[in-house]
Protein backbone atom coordinates (compact mmCIF):
# COMPACT_ATOMS: atom_id res chain seq x y z
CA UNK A 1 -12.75 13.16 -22.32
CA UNK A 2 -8.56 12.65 -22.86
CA UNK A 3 -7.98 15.21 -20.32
CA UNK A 4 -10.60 14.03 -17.68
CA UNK A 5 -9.35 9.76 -18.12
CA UNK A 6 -5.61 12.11 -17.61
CA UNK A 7 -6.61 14.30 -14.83
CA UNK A 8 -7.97 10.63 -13.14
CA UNK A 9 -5.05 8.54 -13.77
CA UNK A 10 -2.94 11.59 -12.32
CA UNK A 11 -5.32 11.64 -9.13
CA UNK A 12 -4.72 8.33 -8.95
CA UNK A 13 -1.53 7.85 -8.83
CA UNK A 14 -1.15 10.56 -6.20
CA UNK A 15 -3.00 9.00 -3.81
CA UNK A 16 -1.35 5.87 -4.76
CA UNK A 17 1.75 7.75 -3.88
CA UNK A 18 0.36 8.45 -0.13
CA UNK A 19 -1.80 5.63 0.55
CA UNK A 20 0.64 3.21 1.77
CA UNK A 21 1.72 5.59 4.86
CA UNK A 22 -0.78 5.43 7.91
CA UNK A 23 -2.86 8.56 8.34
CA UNK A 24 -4.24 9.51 11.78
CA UNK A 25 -7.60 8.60 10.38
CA UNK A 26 -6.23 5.03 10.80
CA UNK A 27 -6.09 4.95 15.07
CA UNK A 28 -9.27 4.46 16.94
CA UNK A 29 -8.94 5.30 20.71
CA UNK A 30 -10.04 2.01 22.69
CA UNK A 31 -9.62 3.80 26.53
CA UNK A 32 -6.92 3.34 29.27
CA UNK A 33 -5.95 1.05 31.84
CA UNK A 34 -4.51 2.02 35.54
CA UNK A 35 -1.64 0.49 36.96
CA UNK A 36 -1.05 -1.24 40.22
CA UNK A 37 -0.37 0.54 43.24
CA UNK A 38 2.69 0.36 45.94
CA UNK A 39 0.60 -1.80 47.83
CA UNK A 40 -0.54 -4.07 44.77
CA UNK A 41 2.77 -5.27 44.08
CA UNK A 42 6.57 -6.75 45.73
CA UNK A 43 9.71 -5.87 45.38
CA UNK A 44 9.53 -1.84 44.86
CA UNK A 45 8.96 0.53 47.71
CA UNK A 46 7.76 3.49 45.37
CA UNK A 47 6.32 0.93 42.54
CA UNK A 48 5.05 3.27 39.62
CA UNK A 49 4.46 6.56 41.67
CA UNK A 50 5.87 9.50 40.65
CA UNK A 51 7.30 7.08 37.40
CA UNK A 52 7.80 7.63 33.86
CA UNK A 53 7.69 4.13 32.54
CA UNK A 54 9.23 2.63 29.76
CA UNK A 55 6.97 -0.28 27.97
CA UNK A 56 7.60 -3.21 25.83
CA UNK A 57 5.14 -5.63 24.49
CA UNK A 58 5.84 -9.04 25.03
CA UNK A 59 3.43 -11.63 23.18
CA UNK A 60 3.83 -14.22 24.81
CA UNK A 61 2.83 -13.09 28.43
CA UNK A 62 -0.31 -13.74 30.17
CA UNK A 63 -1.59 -17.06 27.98
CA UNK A 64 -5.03 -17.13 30.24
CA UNK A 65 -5.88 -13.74 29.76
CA UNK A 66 -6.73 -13.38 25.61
CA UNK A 67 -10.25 -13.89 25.67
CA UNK A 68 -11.21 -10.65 26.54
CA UNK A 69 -8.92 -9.36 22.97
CA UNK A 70 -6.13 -7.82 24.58
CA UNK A 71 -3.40 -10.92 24.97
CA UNK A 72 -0.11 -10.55 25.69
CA UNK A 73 1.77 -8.68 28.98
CA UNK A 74 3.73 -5.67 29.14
CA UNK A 75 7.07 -4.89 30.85
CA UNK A 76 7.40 -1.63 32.64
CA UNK A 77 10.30 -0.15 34.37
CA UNK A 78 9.72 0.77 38.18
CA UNK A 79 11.02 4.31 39.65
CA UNK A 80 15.02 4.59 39.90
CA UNK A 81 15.07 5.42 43.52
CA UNK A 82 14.49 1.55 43.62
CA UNK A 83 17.73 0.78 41.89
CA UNK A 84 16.26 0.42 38.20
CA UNK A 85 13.25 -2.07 38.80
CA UNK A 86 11.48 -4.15 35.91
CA UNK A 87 7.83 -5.91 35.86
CA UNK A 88 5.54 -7.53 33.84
CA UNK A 89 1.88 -6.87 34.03
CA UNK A 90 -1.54 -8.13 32.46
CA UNK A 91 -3.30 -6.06 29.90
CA UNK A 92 -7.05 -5.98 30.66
CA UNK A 93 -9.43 -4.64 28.53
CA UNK A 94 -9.44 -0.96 28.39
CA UNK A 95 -11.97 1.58 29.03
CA UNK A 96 -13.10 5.06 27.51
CA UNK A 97 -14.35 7.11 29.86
CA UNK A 98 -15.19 10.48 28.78
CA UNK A 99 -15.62 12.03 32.18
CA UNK A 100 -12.14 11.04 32.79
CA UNK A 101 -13.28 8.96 35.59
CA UNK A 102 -10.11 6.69 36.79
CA UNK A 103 -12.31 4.33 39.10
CA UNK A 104 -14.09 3.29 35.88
CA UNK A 105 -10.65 1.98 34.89
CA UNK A 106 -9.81 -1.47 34.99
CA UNK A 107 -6.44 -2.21 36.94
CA UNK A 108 -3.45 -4.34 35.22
CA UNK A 109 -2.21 -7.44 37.52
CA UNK A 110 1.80 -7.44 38.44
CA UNK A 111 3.29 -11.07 36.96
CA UNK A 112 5.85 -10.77 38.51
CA UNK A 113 7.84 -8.79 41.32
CA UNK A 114 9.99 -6.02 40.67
CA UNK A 115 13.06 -6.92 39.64
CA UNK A 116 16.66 -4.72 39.51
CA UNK A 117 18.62 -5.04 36.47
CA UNK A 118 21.69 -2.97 37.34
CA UNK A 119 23.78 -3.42 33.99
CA UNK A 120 26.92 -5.56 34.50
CA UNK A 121 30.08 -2.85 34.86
CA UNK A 122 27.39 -0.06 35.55
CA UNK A 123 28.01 1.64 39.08
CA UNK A 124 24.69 1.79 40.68
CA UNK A 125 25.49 5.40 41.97
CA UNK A 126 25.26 6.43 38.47
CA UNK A 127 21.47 9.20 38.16
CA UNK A 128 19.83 7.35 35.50
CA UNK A 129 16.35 5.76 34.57
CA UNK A 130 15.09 3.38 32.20
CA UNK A 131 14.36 5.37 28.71
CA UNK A 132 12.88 2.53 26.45
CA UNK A 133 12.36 -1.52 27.20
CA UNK A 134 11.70 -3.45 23.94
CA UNK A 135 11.31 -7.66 23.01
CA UNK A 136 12.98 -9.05 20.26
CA UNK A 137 12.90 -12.57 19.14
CA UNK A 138 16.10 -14.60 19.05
CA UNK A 139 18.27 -13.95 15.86
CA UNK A 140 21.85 -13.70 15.23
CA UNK A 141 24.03 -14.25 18.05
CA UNK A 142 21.16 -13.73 20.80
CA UNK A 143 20.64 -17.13 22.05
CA UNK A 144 16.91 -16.38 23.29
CA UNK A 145 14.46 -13.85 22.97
CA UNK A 146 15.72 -10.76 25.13
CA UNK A 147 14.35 -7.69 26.56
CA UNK A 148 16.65 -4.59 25.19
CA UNK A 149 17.03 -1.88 27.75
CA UNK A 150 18.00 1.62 26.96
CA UNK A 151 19.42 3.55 30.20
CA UNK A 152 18.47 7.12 30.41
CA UNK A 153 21.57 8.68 31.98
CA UNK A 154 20.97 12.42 33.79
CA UNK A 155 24.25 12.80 34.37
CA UNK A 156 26.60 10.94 33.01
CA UNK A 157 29.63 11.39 30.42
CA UNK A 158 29.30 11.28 26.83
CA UNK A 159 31.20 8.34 26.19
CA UNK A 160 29.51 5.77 29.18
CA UNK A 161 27.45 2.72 27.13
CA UNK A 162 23.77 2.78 27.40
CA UNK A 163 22.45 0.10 25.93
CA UNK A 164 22.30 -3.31 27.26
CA UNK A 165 19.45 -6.35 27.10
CA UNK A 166 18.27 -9.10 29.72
CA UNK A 167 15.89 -12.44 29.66
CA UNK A 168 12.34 -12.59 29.62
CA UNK A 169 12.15 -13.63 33.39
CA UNK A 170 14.82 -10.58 34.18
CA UNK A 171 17.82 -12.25 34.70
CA UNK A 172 21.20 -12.77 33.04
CA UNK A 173 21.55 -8.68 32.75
CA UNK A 174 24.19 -7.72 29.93
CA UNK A 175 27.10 -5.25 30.03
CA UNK A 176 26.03 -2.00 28.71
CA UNK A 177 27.03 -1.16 24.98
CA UNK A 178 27.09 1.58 22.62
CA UNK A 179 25.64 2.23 19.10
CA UNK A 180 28.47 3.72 16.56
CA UNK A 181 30.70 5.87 18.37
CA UNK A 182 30.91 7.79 21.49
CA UNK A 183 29.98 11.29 19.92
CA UNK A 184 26.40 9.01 18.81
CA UNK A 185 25.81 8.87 22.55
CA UNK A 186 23.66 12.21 22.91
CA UNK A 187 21.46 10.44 19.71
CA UNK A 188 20.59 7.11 20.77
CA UNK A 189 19.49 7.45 24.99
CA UNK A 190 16.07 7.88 24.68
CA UNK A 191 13.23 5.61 22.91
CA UNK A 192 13.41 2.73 20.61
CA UNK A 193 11.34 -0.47 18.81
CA UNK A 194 12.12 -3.14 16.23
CA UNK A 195 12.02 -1.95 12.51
CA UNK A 196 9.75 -4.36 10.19
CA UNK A 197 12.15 -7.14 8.57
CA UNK A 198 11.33 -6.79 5.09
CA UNK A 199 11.82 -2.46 5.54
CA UNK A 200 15.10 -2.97 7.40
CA UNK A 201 15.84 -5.81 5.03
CA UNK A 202 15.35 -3.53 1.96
CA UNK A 203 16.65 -0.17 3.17
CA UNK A 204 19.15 -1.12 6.32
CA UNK A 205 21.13 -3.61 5.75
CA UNK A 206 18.63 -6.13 7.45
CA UNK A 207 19.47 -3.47 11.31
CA UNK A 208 16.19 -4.18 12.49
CA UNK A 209 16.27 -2.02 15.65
CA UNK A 210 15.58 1.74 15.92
CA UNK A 211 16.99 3.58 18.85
CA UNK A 212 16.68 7.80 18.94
CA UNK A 213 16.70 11.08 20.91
CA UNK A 214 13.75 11.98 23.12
CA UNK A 215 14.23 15.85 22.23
CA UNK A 216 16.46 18.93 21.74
CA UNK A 217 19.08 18.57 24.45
CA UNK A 218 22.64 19.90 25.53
CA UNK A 219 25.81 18.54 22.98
CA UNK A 220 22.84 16.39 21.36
CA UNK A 221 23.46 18.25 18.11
CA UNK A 222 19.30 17.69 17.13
CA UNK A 223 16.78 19.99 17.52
CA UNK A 224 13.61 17.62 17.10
CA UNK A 225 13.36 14.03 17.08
CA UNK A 226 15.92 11.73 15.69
CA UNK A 227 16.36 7.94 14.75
CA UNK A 228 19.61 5.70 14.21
CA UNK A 229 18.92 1.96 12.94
CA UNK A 230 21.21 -0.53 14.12
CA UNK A 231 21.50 -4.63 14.66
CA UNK A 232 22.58 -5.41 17.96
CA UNK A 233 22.08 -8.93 17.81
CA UNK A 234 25.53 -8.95 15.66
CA UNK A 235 27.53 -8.43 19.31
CA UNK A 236 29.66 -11.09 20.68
CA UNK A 237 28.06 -12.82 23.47
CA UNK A 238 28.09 -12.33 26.48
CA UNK A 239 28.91 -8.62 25.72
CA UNK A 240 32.28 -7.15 26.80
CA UNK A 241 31.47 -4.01 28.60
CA UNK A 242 31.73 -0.93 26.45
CA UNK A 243 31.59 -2.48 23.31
CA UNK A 244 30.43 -0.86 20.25
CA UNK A 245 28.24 -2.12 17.01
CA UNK A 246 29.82 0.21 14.63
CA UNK A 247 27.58 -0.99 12.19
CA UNK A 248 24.50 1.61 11.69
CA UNK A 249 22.68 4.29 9.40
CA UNK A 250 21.37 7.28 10.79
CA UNK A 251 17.64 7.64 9.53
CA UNK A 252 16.71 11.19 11.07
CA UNK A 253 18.31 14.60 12.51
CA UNK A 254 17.60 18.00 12.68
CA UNK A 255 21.19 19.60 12.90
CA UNK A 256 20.35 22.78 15.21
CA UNK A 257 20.80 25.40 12.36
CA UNK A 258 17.98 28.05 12.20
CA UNK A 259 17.23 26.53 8.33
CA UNK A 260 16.65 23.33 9.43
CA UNK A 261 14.55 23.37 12.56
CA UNK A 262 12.31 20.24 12.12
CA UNK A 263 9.09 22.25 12.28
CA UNK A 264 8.16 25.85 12.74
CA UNK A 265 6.16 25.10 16.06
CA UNK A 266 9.42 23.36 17.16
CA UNK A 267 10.06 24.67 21.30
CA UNK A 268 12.76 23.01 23.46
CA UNK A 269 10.60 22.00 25.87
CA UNK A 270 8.96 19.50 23.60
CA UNK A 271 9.47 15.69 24.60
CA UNK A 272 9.00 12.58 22.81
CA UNK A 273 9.79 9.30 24.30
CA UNK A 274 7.94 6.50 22.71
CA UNK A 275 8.63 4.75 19.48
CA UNK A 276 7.08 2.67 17.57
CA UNK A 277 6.66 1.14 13.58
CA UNK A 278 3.57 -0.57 12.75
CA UNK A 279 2.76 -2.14 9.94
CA UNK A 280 -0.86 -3.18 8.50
CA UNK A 281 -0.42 -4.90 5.00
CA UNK A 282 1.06 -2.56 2.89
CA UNK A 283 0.53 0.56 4.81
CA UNK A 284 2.80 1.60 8.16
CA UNK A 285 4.27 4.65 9.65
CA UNK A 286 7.25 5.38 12.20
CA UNK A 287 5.22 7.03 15.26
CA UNK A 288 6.90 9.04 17.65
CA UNK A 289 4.91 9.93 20.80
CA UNK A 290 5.24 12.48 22.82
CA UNK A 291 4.09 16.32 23.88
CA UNK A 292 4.51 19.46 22.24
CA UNK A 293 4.64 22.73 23.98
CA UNK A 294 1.67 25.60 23.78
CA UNK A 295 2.68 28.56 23.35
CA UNK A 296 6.58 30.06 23.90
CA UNK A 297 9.09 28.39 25.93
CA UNK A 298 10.35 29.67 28.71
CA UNK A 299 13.43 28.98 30.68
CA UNK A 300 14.08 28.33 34.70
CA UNK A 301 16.61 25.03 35.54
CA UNK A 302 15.75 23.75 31.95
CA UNK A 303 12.86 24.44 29.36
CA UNK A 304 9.32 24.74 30.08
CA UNK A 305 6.19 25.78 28.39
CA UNK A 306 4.38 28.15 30.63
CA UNK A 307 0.73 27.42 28.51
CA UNK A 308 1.19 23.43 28.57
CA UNK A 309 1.58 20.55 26.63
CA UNK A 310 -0.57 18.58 24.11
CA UNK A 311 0.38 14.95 23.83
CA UNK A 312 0.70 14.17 19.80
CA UNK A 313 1.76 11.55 17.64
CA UNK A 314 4.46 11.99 14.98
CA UNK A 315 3.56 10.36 11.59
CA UNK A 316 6.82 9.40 9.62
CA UNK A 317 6.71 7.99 6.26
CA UNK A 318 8.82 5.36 5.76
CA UNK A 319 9.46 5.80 2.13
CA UNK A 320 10.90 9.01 3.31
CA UNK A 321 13.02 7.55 5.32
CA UNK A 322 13.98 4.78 2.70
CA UNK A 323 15.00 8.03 0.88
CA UNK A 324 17.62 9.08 3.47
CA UNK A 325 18.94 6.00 3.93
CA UNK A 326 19.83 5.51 0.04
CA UNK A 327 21.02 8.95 -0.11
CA UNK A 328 18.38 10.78 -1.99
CA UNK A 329 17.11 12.94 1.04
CA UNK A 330 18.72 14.69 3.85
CA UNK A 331 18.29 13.50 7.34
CA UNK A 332 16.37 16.79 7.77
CA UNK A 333 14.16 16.46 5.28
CA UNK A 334 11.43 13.79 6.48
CA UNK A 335 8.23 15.77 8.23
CA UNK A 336 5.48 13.87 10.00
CA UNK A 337 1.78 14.19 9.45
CA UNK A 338 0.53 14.93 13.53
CA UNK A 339 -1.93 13.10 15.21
CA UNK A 340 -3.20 14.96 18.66
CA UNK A 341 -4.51 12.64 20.99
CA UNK A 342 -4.43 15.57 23.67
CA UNK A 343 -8.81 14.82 24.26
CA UNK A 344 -7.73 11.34 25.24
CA UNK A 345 -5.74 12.61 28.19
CA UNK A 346 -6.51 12.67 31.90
CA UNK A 347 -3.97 15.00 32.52
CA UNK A 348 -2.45 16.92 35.96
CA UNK A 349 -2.81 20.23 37.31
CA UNK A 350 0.37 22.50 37.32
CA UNK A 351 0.95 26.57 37.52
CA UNK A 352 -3.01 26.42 37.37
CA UNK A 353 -3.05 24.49 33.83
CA UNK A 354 -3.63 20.86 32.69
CA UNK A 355 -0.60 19.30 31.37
CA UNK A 356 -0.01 16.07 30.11
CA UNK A 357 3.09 13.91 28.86
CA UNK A 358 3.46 10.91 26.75
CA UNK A 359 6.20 8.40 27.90
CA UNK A 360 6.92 4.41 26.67
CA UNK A 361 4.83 2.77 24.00
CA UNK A 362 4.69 -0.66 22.81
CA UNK A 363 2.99 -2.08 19.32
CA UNK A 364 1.25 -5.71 19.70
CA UNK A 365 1.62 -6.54 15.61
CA UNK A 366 -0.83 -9.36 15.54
CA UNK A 367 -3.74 -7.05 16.93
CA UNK A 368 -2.88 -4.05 15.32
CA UNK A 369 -2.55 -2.57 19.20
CA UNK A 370 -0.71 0.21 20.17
CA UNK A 371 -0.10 1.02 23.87
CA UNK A 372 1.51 4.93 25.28
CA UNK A 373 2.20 5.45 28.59
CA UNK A 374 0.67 8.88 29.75
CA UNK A 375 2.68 9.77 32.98
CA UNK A 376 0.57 11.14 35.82
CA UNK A 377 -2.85 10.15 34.40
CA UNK A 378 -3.45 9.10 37.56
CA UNK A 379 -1.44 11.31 39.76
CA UNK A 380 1.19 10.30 41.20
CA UNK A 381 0.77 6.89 39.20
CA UNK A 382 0.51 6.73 35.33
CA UNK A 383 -1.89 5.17 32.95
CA UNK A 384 -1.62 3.27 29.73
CA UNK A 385 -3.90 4.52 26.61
CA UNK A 386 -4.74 1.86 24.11
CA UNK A 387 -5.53 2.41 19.97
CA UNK A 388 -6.48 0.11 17.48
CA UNK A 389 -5.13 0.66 13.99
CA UNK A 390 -8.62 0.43 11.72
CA UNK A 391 -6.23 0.34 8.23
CA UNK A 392 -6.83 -2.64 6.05
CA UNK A 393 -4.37 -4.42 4.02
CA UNK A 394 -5.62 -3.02 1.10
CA UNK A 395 -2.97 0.18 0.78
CA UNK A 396 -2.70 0.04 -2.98
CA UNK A 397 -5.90 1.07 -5.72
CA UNK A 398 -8.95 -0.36 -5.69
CA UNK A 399 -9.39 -3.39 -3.71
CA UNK A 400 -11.85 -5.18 -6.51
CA UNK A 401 -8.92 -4.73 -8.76
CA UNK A 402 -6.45 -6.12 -6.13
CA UNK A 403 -8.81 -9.01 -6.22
CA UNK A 404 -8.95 -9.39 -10.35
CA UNK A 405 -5.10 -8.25 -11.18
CA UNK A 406 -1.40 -7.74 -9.49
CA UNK A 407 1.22 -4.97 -10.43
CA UNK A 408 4.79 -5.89 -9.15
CA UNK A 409 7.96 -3.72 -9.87
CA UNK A 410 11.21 -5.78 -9.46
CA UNK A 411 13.48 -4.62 -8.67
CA UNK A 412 12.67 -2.17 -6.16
CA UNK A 413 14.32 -0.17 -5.56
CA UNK A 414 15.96 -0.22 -8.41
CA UNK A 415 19.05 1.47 -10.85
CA UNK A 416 18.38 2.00 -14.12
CA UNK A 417 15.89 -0.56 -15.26
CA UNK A 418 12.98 -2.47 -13.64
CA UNK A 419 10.68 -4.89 -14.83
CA UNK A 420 6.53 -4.01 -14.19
CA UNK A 421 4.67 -7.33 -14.61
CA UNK A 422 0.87 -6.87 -14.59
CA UNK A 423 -0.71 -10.82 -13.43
CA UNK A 424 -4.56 -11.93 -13.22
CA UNK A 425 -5.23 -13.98 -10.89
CA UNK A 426 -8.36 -15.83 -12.84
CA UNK A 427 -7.16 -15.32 -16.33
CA UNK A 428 -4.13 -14.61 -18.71
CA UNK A 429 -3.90 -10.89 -19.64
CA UNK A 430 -5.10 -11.30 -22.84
CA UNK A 431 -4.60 -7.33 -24.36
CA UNK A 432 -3.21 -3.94 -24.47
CA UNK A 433 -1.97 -2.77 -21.17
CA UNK A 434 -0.79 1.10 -20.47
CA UNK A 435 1.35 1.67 -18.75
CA UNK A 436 1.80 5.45 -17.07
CA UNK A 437 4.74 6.64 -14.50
CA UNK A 438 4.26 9.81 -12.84
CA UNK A 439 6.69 11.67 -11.01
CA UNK A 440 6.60 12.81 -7.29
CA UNK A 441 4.58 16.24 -7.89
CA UNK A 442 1.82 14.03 -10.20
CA UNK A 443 3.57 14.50 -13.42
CA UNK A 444 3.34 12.41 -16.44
CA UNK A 445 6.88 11.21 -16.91
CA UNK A 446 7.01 8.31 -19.13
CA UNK A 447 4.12 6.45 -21.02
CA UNK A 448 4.59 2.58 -22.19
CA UNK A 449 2.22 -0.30 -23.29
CA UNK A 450 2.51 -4.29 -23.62
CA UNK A 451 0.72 -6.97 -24.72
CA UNK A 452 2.60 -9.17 -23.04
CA UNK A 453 1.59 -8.10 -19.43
CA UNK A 454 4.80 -6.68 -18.59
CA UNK A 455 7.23 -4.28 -19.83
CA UNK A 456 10.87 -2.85 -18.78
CA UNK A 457 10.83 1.31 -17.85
CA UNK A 458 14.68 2.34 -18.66
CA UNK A 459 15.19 5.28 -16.27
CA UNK A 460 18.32 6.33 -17.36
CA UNK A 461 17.54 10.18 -18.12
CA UNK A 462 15.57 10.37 -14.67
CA UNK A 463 16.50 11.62 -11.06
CA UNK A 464 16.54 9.76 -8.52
CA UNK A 465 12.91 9.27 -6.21
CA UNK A 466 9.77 8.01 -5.75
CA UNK A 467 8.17 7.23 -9.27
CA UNK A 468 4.36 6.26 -9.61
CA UNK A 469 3.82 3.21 -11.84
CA UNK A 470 -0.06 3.23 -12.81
CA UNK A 471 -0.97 0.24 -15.51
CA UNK A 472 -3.98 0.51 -17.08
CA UNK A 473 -5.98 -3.15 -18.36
CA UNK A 474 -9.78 -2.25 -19.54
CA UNK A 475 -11.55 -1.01 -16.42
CA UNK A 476 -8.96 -1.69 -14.20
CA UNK A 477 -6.58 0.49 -12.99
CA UNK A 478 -3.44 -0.83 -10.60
CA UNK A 479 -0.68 1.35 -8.98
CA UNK A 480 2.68 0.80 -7.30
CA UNK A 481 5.62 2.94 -5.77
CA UNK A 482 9.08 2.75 -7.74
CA UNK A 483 11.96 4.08 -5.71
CA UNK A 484 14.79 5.17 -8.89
CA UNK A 485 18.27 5.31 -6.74
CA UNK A 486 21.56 6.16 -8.87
């Protein structure tokens, strides 16, 4: 009986150990929504044809249209031809259709016209497109809540800025910037979203924004995704052109050494462009959307997959990524659980086969919405797939426990010591508790008990990692991560 209560609390505390990262079980698909045409809109001759959009979600936009459950606007970027437009659209409710049937689509509304947002000391000759549009609240030395911008240069020099911001209503355009040096450049030109406060607060340093890599590309020096978490609000306003936040902590990077490929299905050709970290309760994951190549890669004026794409999302675990930024994992080291939302597509025909690519996304955090661009859904024009995350709050043991009791580690992370405090919320623990920490691989590492309801775990002859604290009170059984850093 010893060895089954052991083989439990080990099971246990293993799922504890996984439980708090989203799974692709999590996402239900809600359907799509089509985007105005030329016609349906001002300022833009070419609108959204032929356009790979970058998205933001702004939560404040459309106040009359919530009561259908989808509140809020989103900002897209127009096609570059039209000197680097910006709108803002309505979000109606979306629509499944499984015959792929676009007219059964309902149709966003344009706000507002398009708008140019030429950076201040950009050259509007430059080739380049918008790679990621993202709100942010006002903190630090923003003065208002701002729209960051991330420029997608084709062909421009290493060391030209690419990051800039403007207002809500598209005005008051910044001067481009850069994130840590020049050589970061390649890294950081591609997607990006806010970081959760109290993650970025823990882990970071409080740099609340995430800005990354699309893909494998020339003098990038990453072969797979990659993420860099920085705080631009701590720029001096306005911004002097070129300026640098040399502040920042590189979460993610696949140096491009045979060893360290990201995955072993990894193919240049691969593309992911939307970013995004939700957070439900206790439970989140950093997504990265995109496509991943069938088949071999071929090459002809750049990389291609001759047998198509499928359009997946990458599943990071934060606590992995907590890891790298304390220094207790390589940047290379993280690997996402995949979610292929490929059945969801609409898709286009090329070289006689479907393909389909993944482009902006945008999280609503109050809804639990997440929104991905899927360029040429509705060819020339794109459409915008919508998922609700179905996690509850409840990330940690059983949730009649969570109701009767409370485990809390503090500090956390922590170097050598920690206290783990065991709380009822209807009574005073009144008894033995036992208290069991397990290592990362499920193994009993250090047993302790209290009648007191909480006890200190000395970790002084431990590595460093993730630590599973399971405490034991009668029939009820609570769990919590303990991050050990030295």
């Amino acid at each position: 009986m010893r060895c089954i209560i052991m083989v439990v609390f080990i099971m246990a505390a293993m799922t504890a150990l996984f439980a708090e990262r989203l799974r692709p079980s999590d996402f239900e698909y809600r359907g799509a929504i089509r985007l105005p045409q030329p016609e349906q809109t001002t300022g833009s001759t070419w609108a959204f044809n032929y356009v790979e959009p970058a998205m933001a979600y702004y939560p404040g936009g459309d106040p009359g249209g919530s009561s259908d459950g989808y509140p809020g606007s989103l900002y897209l970027s127009g096609h570059p031809y039209d000197h680097y437009p910006i709108t803002e659209v309505t979000i109606p409710a979306p629509v499944s259709s499984p015959a792929k049937n676009v007219d059964a689509l309902p149709v966003a509304q344009a706000l507002r016209p398009f708008t140019n947002i030429i950076p201040l000391g950009g050259e509007p000759g430059f080739d380049l497109g918008v790679g990621a549009l993202t709100y942010v609240r006002q903190q630090g030395n923003f003065t208002s809540d701002k729209i960051l911008v991330n420029w997608t240069p084709y062909w421009l020099t290493w060391s030209s800025p690419r990051l800039s911001m403007v207002d809500l209503n598209l005005t008051n355009v910044s001067a481009p910037w850069h994130c840590g040096p020049d050589s970061l450049n390649m890294r950081t030109v591609g997607y990006q979203c806010v970081i959760p406060q109290d993650w970025a607060d823990q882990h970071v340093g409080g740099k609340n924004i995430a800005v990354g890599n699309p893909r494998w590309g020339q003098g990038s020096g990453t072969w797979g995704p990659n993420i860099v978490a920085y705080a631009p609000w701590t720029l001096n306003q306005p911004v002097t052109f070129n300026s640098h936040v040399a502040d920042y902590k590189e979460l993610l990077r696949y140096p491009d050494t045979t060893d360290r490929m990201w995955h072993n299905g990894f193919c240049t050709a691969d593309e992911w462009w939307g970013l995004m970290w939700p957070k439900v309760g206790d439970k989140s994951a950093l997504i990265i959307s995109g496509r991943n190549s069938k088949g071999i890669c071929l090459y002809d004026n750049g990389p291609y997959a001759p047998d198509g794409y499928n359009a997946h999302f990458l599943l990071y675990d934060p606590d992995d990524l907590a890891e790298v930024a304390h220094g207790t994992k390589q940047m290379w080291e993280p690997l996402p659980e995949t979610l292929d939302v490929t059945s969801n597509m609409y898709g286009w025909e090329q070289h006689g086969l479907l393909y389909t690519m993944l482009f902006g996304a945008a999280y609503d955090s109050v809804n639990q919405l997440i929104y991905v661009v899927e360029v040429g859904g509705e060819y020339p024009n794109p459409l915008i797939h919508v998922w609700h995350i179905t996690a509850t709050a409840d990330a940690e043991g059983n949730e009649v426990a969570k109701r009767a009791g409370q485990l809390t580690v503090q500090p956390n992370p922590f170097n050598p010591q920690t206290k783990i405090t065991v709380s009822m919320k209807q009574a005073k623990v009144n008894g033995t508790i036992e208290i069991n920490i397990y290592d990362s691989h499920g193994k009993l590492v250090q047993k302790l008990t209290t009648d007191a309801g909480e006890a200190t775990w000395d970790a002084s002859g431990f590595p460093s990692g993730v630590y599973v604290v399971s405490a034991r009170y009668g029939d009820m059984t609570l769990t919590k991560r303990a991050i050990l850093l030295k």
